[in-house]
N, C-alpha and C. Protein backbone atom coordinates (compact mmCIF):
# COMPACT_ATOMS: atom_id res chain seq x y z
N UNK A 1 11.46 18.44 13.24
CA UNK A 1 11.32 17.55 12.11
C UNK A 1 9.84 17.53 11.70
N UNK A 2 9.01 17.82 10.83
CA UNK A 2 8.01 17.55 9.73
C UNK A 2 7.33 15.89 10.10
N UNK A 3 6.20 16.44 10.14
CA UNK A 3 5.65 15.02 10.31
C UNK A 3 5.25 13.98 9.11
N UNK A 4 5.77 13.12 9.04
CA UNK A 4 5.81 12.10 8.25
C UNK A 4 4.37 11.27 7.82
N UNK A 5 3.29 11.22 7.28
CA UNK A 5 2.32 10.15 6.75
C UNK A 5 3.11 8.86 7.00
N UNK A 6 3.17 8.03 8.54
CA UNK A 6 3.68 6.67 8.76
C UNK A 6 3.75 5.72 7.38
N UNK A 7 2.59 5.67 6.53
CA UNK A 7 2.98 4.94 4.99
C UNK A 7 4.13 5.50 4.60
N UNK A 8 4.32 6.57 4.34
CA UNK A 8 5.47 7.06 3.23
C UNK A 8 7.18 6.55 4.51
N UNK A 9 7.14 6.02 5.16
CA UNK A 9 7.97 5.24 6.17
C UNK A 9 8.02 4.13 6.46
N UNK A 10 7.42 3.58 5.18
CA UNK A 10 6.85 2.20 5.66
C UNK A 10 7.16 1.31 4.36
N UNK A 11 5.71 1.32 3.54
CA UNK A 11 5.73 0.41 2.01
C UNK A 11 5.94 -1.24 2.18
N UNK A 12 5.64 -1.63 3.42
CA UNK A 12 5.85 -2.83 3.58
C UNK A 12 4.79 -3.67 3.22
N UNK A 13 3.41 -3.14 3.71
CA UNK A 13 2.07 -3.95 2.40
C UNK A 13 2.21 -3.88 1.30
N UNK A 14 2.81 -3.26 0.29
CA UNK A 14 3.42 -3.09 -0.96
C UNK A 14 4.27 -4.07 -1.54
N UNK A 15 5.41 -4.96 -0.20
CA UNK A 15 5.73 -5.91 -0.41
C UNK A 15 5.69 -7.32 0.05
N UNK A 16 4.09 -7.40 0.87
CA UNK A 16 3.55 -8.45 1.44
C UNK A 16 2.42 -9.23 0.82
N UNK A 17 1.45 -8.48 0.40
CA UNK A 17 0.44 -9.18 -0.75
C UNK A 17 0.06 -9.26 -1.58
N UNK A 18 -0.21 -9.94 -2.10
CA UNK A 18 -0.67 -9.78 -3.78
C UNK A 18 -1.79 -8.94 -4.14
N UNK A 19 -1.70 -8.43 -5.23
CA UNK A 19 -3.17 -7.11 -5.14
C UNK A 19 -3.56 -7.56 -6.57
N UNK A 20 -4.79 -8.45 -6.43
CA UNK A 20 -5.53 -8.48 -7.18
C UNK A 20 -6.75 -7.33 -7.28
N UNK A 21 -7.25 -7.33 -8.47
CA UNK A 21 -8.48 -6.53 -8.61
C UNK A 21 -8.99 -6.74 -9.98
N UNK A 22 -10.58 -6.56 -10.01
CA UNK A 22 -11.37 -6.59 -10.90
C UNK A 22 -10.86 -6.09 -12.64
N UNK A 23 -10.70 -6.94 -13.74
CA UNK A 23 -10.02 -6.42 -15.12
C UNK A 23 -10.55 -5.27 -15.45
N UNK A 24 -11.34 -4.46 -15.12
CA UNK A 24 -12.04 -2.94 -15.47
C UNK A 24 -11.38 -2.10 -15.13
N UNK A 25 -10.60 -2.23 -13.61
CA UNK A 25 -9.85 -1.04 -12.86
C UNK A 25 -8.79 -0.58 -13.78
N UNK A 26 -8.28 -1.73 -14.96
CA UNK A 26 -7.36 -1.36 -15.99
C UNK A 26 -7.89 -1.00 -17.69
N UNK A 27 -9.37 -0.75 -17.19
CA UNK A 27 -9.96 -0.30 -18.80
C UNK A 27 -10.33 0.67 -18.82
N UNK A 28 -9.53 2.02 -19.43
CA UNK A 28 -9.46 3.63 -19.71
C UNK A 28 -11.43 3.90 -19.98
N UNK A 29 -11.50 2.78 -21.50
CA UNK A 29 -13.30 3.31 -21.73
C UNK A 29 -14.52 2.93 -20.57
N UNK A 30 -13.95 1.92 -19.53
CA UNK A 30 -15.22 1.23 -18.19
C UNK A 30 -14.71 1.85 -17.37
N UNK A 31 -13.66 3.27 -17.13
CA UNK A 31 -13.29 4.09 -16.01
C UNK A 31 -12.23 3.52 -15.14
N UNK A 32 -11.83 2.80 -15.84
CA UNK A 32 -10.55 2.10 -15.14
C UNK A 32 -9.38 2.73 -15.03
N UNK A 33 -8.40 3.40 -13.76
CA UNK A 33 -7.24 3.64 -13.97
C UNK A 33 -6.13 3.11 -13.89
N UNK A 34 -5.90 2.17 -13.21
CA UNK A 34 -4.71 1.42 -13.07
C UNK A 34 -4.22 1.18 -14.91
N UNK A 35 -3.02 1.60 -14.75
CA UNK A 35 -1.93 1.49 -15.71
C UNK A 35 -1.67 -0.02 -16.35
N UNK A 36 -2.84 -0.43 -17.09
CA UNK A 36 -2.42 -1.92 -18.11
C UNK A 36 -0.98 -2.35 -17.77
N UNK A 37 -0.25 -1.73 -18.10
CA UNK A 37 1.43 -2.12 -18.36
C UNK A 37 1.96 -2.73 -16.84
N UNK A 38 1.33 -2.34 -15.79
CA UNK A 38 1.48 -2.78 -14.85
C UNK A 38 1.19 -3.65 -13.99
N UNK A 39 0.37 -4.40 -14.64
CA UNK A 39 -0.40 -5.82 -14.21
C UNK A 39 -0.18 -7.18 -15.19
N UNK A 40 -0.78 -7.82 -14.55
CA UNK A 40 -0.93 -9.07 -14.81
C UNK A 40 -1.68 -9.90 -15.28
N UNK A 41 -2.15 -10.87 -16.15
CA UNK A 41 -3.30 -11.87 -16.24
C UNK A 41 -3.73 -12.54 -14.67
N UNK A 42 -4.40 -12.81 -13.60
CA UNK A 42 -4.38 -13.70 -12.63
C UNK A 42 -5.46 -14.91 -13.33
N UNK A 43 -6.61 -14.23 -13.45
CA UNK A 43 -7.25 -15.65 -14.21
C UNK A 43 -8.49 -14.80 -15.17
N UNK A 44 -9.51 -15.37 -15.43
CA UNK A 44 -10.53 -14.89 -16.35
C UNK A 44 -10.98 -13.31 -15.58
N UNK A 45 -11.17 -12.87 -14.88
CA UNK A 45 -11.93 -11.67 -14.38
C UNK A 45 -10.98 -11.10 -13.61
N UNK A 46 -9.62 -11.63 -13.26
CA UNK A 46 -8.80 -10.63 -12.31
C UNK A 46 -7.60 -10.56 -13.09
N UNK A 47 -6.90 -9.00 -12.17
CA UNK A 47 -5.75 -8.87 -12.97
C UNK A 47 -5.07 -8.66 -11.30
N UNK A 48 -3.38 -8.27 -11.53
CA UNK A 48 -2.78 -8.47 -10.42
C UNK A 48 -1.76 -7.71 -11.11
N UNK A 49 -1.24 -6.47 -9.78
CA UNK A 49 -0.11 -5.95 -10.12
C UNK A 49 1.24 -6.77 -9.95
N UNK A 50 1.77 -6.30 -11.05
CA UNK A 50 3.46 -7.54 -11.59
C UNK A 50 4.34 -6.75 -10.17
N UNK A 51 4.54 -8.02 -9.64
CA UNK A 51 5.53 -7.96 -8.67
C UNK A 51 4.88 -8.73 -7.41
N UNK A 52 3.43 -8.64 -8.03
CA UNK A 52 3.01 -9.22 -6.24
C UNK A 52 2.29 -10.15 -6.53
N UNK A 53 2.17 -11.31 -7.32
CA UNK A 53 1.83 -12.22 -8.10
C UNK A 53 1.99 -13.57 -7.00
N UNK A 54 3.07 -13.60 -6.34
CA UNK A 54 3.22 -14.42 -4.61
C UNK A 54 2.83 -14.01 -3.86
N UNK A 55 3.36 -12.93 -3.20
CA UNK A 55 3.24 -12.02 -2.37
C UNK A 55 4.91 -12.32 -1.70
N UNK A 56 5.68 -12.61 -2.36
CA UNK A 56 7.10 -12.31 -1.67
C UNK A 56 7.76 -11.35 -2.42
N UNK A 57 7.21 -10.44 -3.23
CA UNK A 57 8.05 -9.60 -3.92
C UNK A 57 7.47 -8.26 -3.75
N UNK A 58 7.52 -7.24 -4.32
CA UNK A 58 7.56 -5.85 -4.12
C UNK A 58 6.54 -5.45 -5.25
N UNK A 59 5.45 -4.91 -4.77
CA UNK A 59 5.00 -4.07 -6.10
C UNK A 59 5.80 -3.53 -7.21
N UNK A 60 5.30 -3.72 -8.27
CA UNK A 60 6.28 -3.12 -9.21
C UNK A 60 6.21 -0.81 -9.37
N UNK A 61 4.95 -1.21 -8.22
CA UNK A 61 4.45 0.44 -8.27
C UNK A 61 5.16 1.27 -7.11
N UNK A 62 5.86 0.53 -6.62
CA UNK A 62 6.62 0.64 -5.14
C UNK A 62 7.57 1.17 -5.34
N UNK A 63 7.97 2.30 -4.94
CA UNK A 63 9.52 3.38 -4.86
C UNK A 63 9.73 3.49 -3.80
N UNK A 64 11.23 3.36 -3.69
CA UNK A 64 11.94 3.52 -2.24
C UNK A 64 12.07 2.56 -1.32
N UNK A 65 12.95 2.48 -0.28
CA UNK A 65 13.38 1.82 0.58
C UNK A 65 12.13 0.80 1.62
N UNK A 66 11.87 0.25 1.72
CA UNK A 66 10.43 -0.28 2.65
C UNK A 66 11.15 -0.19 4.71
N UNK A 67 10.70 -0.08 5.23
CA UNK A 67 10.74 1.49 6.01
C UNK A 67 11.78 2.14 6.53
N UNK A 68 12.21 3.06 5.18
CA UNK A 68 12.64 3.79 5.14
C UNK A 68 11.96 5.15 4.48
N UNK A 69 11.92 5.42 3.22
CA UNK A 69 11.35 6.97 2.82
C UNK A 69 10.28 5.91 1.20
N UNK A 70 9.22 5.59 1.18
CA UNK A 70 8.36 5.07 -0.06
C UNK A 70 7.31 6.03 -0.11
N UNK A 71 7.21 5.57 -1.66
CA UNK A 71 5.82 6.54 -2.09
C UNK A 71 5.25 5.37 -3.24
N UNK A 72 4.01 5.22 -3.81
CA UNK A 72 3.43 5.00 -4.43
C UNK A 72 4.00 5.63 -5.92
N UNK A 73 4.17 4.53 -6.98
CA UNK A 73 4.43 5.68 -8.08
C UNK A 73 3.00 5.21 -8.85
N UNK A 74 1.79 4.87 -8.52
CA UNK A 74 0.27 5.50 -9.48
C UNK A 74 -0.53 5.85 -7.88
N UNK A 75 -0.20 6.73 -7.05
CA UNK A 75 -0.36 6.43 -5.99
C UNK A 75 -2.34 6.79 -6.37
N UNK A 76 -2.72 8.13 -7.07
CA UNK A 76 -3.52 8.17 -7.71
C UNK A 76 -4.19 7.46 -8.25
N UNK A 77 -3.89 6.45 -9.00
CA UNK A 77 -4.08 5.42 -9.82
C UNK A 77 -4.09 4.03 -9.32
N UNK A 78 -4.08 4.05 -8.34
CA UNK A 78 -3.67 2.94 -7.74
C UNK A 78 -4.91 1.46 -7.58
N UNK A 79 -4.97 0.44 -7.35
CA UNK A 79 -6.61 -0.36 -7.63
C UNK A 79 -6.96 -0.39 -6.04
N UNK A 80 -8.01 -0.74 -6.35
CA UNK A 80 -9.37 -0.54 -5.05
C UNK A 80 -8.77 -1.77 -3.82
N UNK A 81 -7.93 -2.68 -4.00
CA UNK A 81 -7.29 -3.32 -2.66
C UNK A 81 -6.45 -2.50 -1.85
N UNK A 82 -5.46 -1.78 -2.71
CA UNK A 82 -4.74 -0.77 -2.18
C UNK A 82 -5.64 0.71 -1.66
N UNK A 83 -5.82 1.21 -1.94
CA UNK A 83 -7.14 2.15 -1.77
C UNK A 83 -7.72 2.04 -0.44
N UNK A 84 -8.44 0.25 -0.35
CA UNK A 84 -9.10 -0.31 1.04
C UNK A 84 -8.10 -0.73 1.92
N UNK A 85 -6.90 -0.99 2.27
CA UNK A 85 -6.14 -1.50 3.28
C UNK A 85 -5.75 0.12 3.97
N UNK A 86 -6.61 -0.14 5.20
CA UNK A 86 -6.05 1.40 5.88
C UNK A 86 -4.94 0.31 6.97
N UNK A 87 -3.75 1.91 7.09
CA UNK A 87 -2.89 1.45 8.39
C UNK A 87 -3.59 1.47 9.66
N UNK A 88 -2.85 0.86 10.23
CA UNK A 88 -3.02 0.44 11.70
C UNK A 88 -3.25 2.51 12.73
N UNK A 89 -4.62 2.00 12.70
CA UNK A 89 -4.75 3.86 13.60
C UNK A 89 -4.91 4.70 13.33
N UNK A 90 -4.63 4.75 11.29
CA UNK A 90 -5.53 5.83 10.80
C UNK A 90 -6.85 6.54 11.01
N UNK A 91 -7.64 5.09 11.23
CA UNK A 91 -8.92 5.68 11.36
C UNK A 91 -9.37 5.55 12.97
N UNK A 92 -8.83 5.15 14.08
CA UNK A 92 -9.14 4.83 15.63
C UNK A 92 -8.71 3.62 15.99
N UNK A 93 -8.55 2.64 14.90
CA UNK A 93 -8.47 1.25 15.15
C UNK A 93 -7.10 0.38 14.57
N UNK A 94 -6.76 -0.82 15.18
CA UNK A 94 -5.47 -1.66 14.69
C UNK A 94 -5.84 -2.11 13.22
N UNK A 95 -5.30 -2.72 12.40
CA UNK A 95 -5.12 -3.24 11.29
C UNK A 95 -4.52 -4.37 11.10
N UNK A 96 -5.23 -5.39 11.04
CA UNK A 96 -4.03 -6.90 11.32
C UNK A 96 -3.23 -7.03 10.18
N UNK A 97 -3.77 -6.36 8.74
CA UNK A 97 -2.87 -6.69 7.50
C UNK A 97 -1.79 -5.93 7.36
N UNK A 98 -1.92 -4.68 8.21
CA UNK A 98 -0.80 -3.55 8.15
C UNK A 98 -0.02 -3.90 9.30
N UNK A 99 -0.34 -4.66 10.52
CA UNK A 99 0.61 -5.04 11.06
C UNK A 99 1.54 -6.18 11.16
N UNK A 100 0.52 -7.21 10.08
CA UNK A 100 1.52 -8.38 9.51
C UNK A 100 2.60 -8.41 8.67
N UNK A 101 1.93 -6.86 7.75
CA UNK A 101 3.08 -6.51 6.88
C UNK A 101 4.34 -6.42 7.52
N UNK A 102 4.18 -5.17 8.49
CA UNK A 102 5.21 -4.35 9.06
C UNK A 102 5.86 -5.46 10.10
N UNK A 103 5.36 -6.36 10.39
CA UNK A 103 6.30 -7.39 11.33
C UNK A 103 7.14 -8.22 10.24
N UNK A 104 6.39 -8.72 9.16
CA UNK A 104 6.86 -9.55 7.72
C UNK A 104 8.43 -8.72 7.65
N UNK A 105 8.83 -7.36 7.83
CA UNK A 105 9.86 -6.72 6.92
C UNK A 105 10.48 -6.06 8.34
N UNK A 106 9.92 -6.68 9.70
CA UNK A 106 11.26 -6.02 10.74
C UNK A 106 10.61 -4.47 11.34
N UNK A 107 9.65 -4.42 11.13
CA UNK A 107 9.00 -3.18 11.82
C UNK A 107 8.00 -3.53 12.58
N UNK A 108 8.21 -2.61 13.69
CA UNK A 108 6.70 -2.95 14.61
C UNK A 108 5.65 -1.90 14.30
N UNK A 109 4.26 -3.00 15.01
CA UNK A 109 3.15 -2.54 14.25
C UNK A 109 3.23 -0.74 14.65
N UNK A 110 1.97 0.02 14.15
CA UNK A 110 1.80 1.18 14.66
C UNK A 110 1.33 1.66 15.26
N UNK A 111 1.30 2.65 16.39
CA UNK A 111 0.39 3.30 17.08
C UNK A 111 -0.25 4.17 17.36
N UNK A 112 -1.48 4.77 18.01
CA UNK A 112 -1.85 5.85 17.72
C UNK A 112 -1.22 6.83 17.90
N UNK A 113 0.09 6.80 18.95
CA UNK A 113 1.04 7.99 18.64
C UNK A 113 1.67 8.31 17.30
N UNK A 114 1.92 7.77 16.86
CA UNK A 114 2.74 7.29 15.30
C UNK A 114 1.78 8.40 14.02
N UNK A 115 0.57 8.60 14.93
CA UNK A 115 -0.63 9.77 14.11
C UNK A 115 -1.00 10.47 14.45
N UNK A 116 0.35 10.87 15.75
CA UNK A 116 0.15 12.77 15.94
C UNK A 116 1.44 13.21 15.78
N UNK A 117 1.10 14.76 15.01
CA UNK A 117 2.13 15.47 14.36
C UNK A 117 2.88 15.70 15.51
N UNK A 118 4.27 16.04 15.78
CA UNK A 118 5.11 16.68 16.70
C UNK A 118 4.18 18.41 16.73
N UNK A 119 3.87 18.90 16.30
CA UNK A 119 3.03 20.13 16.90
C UNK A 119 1.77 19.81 17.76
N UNK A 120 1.10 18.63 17.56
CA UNK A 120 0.26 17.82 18.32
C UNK A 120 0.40 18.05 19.70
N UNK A 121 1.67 17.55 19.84
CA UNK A 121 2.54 17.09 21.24
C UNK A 121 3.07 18.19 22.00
N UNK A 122 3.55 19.37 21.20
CA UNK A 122 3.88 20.75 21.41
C UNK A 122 2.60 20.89 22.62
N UNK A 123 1.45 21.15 22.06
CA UNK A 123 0.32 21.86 22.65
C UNK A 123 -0.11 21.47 24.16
């Protein structure tokens, strides 16, 4: 079996917090990419992707099952909260927001096994 990027098995921060970010990240001429159509007013200087406005609902940028098979649909495009929340072990270390998620939706947190390929393990 192909080793899986643990996010694309996951998407459960996707449906745990609200993702605010700065109103520029959605202005094409100040280099902004996030997709206008996909956000929100939050107040004078922030905007917030529609769906996570509580944080009990699902990004509206969110495809697929939450952990089961998800992907990002501006995964590219995506704003600078999402961007900064690394999983739990990506980089050497735990993640308390990626593991609150993943307990929030019935998954346990991750581990550094969880970020070696099955050819890893072969060797």
């Amino acid at each position: 079996m192909p080793w899986i990027h643990p996010c694309l098995r996951c998407g459960a921060c996707c449906a745990t917090y609200r993702v605010a970010f700065y109103w520029t990240e959605a202005e094409p001429h100040l280099g902004g990419r996030v997709p206008r159509d996909l956000a929100s007013k939050l107040d004078p200087h922030r905007l917030v992707m529609r769906g996570t406005e509580t944080g009990t609902e699902r990004c509206i940028a969110l495809q697929g099952r939450i952990g089961d098979r998800t992907t990002c649909g501006i995964y590219d495009r995506r704003p600078s909260p999402c961007r900064e929340l690394a999983p739990s072990w990506e980089y050497g270390e735990p993640s308390p927001q990626c593991d609150r998620a993943r307990l929030r939706h019935g998954l346990p947190p991750l581990t550094p096994e969880d970020w070696q390929s099955p050819d890893a393990t072969a060797a």
